[in-house]
C-alpha atoms as a PDB file:
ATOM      1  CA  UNK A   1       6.568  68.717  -7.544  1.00  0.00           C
ATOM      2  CA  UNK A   2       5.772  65.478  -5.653  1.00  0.00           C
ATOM      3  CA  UNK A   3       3.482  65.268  -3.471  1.00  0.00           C
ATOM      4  CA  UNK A   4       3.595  62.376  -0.184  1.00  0.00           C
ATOM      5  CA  UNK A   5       2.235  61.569   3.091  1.00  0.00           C
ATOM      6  CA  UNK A   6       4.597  60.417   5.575  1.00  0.00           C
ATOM      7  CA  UNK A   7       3.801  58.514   8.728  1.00  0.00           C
ATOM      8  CA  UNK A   8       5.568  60.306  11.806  1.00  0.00           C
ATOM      9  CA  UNK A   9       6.651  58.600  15.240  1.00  0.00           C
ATOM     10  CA  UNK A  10       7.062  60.435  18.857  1.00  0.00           C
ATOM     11  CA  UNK A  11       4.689  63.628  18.205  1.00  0.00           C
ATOM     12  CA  UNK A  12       2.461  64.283  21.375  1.00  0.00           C
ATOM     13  CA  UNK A  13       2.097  67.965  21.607  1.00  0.00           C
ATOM     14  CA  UNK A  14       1.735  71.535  18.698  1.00  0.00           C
ATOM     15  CA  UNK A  15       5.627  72.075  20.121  1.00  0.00           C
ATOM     16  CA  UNK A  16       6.100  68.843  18.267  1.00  0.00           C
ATOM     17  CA  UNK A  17       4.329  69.775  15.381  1.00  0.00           C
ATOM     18  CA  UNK A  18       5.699  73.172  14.912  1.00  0.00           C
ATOM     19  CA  UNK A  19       8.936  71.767  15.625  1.00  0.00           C
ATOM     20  CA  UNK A  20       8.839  69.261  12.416  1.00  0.00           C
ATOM     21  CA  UNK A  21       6.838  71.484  10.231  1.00  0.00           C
ATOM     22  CA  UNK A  22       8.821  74.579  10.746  1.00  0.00           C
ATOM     23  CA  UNK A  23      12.044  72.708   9.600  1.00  0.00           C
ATOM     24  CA  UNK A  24      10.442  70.823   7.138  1.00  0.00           C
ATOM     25  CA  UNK A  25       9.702  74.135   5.224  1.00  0.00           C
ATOM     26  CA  UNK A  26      12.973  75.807   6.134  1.00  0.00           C
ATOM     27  CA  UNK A  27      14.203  73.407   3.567  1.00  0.00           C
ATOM     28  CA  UNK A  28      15.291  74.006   0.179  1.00  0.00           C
ATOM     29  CA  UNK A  29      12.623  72.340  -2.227  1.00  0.00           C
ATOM     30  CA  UNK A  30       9.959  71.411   0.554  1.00  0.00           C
ATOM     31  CA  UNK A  31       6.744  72.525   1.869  1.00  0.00           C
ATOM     32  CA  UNK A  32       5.413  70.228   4.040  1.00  0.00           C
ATOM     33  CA  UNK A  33       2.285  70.571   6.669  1.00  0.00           C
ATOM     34  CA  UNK A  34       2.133  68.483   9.581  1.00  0.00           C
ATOM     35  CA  UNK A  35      -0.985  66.681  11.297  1.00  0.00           C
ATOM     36  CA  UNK A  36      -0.862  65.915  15.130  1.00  0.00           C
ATOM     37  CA  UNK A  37      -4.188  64.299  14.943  1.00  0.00           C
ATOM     38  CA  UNK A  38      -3.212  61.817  12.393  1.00  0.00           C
ATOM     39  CA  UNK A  39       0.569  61.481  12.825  1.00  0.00           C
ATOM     40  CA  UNK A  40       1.929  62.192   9.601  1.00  0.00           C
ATOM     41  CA  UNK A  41       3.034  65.319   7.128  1.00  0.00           C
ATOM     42  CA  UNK A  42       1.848  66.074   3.779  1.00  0.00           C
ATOM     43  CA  UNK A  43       5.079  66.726   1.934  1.00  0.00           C
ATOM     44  CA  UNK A  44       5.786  68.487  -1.102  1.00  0.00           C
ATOM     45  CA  UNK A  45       8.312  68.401  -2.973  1.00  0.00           C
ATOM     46  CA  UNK A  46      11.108  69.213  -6.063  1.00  0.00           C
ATOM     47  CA  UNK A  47      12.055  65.573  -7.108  1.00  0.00           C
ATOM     48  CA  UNK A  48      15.179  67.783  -8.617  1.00  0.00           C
ATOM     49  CA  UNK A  49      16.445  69.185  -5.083  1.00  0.00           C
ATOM     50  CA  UNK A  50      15.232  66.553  -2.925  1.00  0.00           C
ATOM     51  CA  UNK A  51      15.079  62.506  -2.857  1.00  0.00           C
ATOM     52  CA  UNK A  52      12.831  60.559  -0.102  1.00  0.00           C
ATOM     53  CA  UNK A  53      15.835  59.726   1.312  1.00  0.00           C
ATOM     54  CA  UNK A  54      16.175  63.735   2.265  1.00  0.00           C
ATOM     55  CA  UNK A  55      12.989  63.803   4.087  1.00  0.00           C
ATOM     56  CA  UNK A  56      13.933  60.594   6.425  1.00  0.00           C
ATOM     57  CA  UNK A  57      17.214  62.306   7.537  1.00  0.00           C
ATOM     58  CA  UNK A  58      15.056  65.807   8.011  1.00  0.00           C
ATOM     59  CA  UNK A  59      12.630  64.549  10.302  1.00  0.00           C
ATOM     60  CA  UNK A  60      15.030  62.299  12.021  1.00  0.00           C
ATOM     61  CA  UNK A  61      16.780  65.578  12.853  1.00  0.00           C
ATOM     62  CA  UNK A  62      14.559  66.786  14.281  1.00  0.00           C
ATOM     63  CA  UNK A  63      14.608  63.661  16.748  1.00  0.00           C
ATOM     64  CA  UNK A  64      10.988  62.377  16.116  1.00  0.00           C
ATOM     65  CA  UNK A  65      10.738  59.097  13.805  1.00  0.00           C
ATOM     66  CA  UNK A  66      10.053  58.431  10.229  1.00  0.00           C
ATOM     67  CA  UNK A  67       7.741  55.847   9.698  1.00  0.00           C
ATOM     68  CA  UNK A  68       7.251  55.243   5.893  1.00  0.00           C
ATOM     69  CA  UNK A  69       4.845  56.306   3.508  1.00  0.00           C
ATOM     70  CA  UNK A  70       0.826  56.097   3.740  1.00  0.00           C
END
């Protein structure tokens, strides 16, 4: 497992938060917990089942913006 922090755009409110987190984790090969203080998700992860790539396109689904690494 890998383990990253990902800076996260657009997230004013725990709605927004749960929002991200929830599917985050509903996702094969993550688990992933979500700050609202600092903006960003801790993000692990199964380098087998998931690429970087994979996270971008999850939390842009979720219509809030990836911002790169920390």
């Amino acid at each position: 497992m890998k383990k990253i922090t990902v800076k996260i755009g657009g997230m004013g409110c725990e709605h927004c938060k749960r929002t991200i987190e929830e599917y985050l984790n509903k996702q094969e090969g993550i688990t992933a917990k979500v700050s609202l203080e600092n903006n960003n998700a801790t993000i692990s992860y199964d380098e087998e089942k998931v690429k970087l790539d994979d996270i971008k396109k999850y939390i842009e689904d979720t219509e809030y913006e990836y911002l790169g690494e920390e």
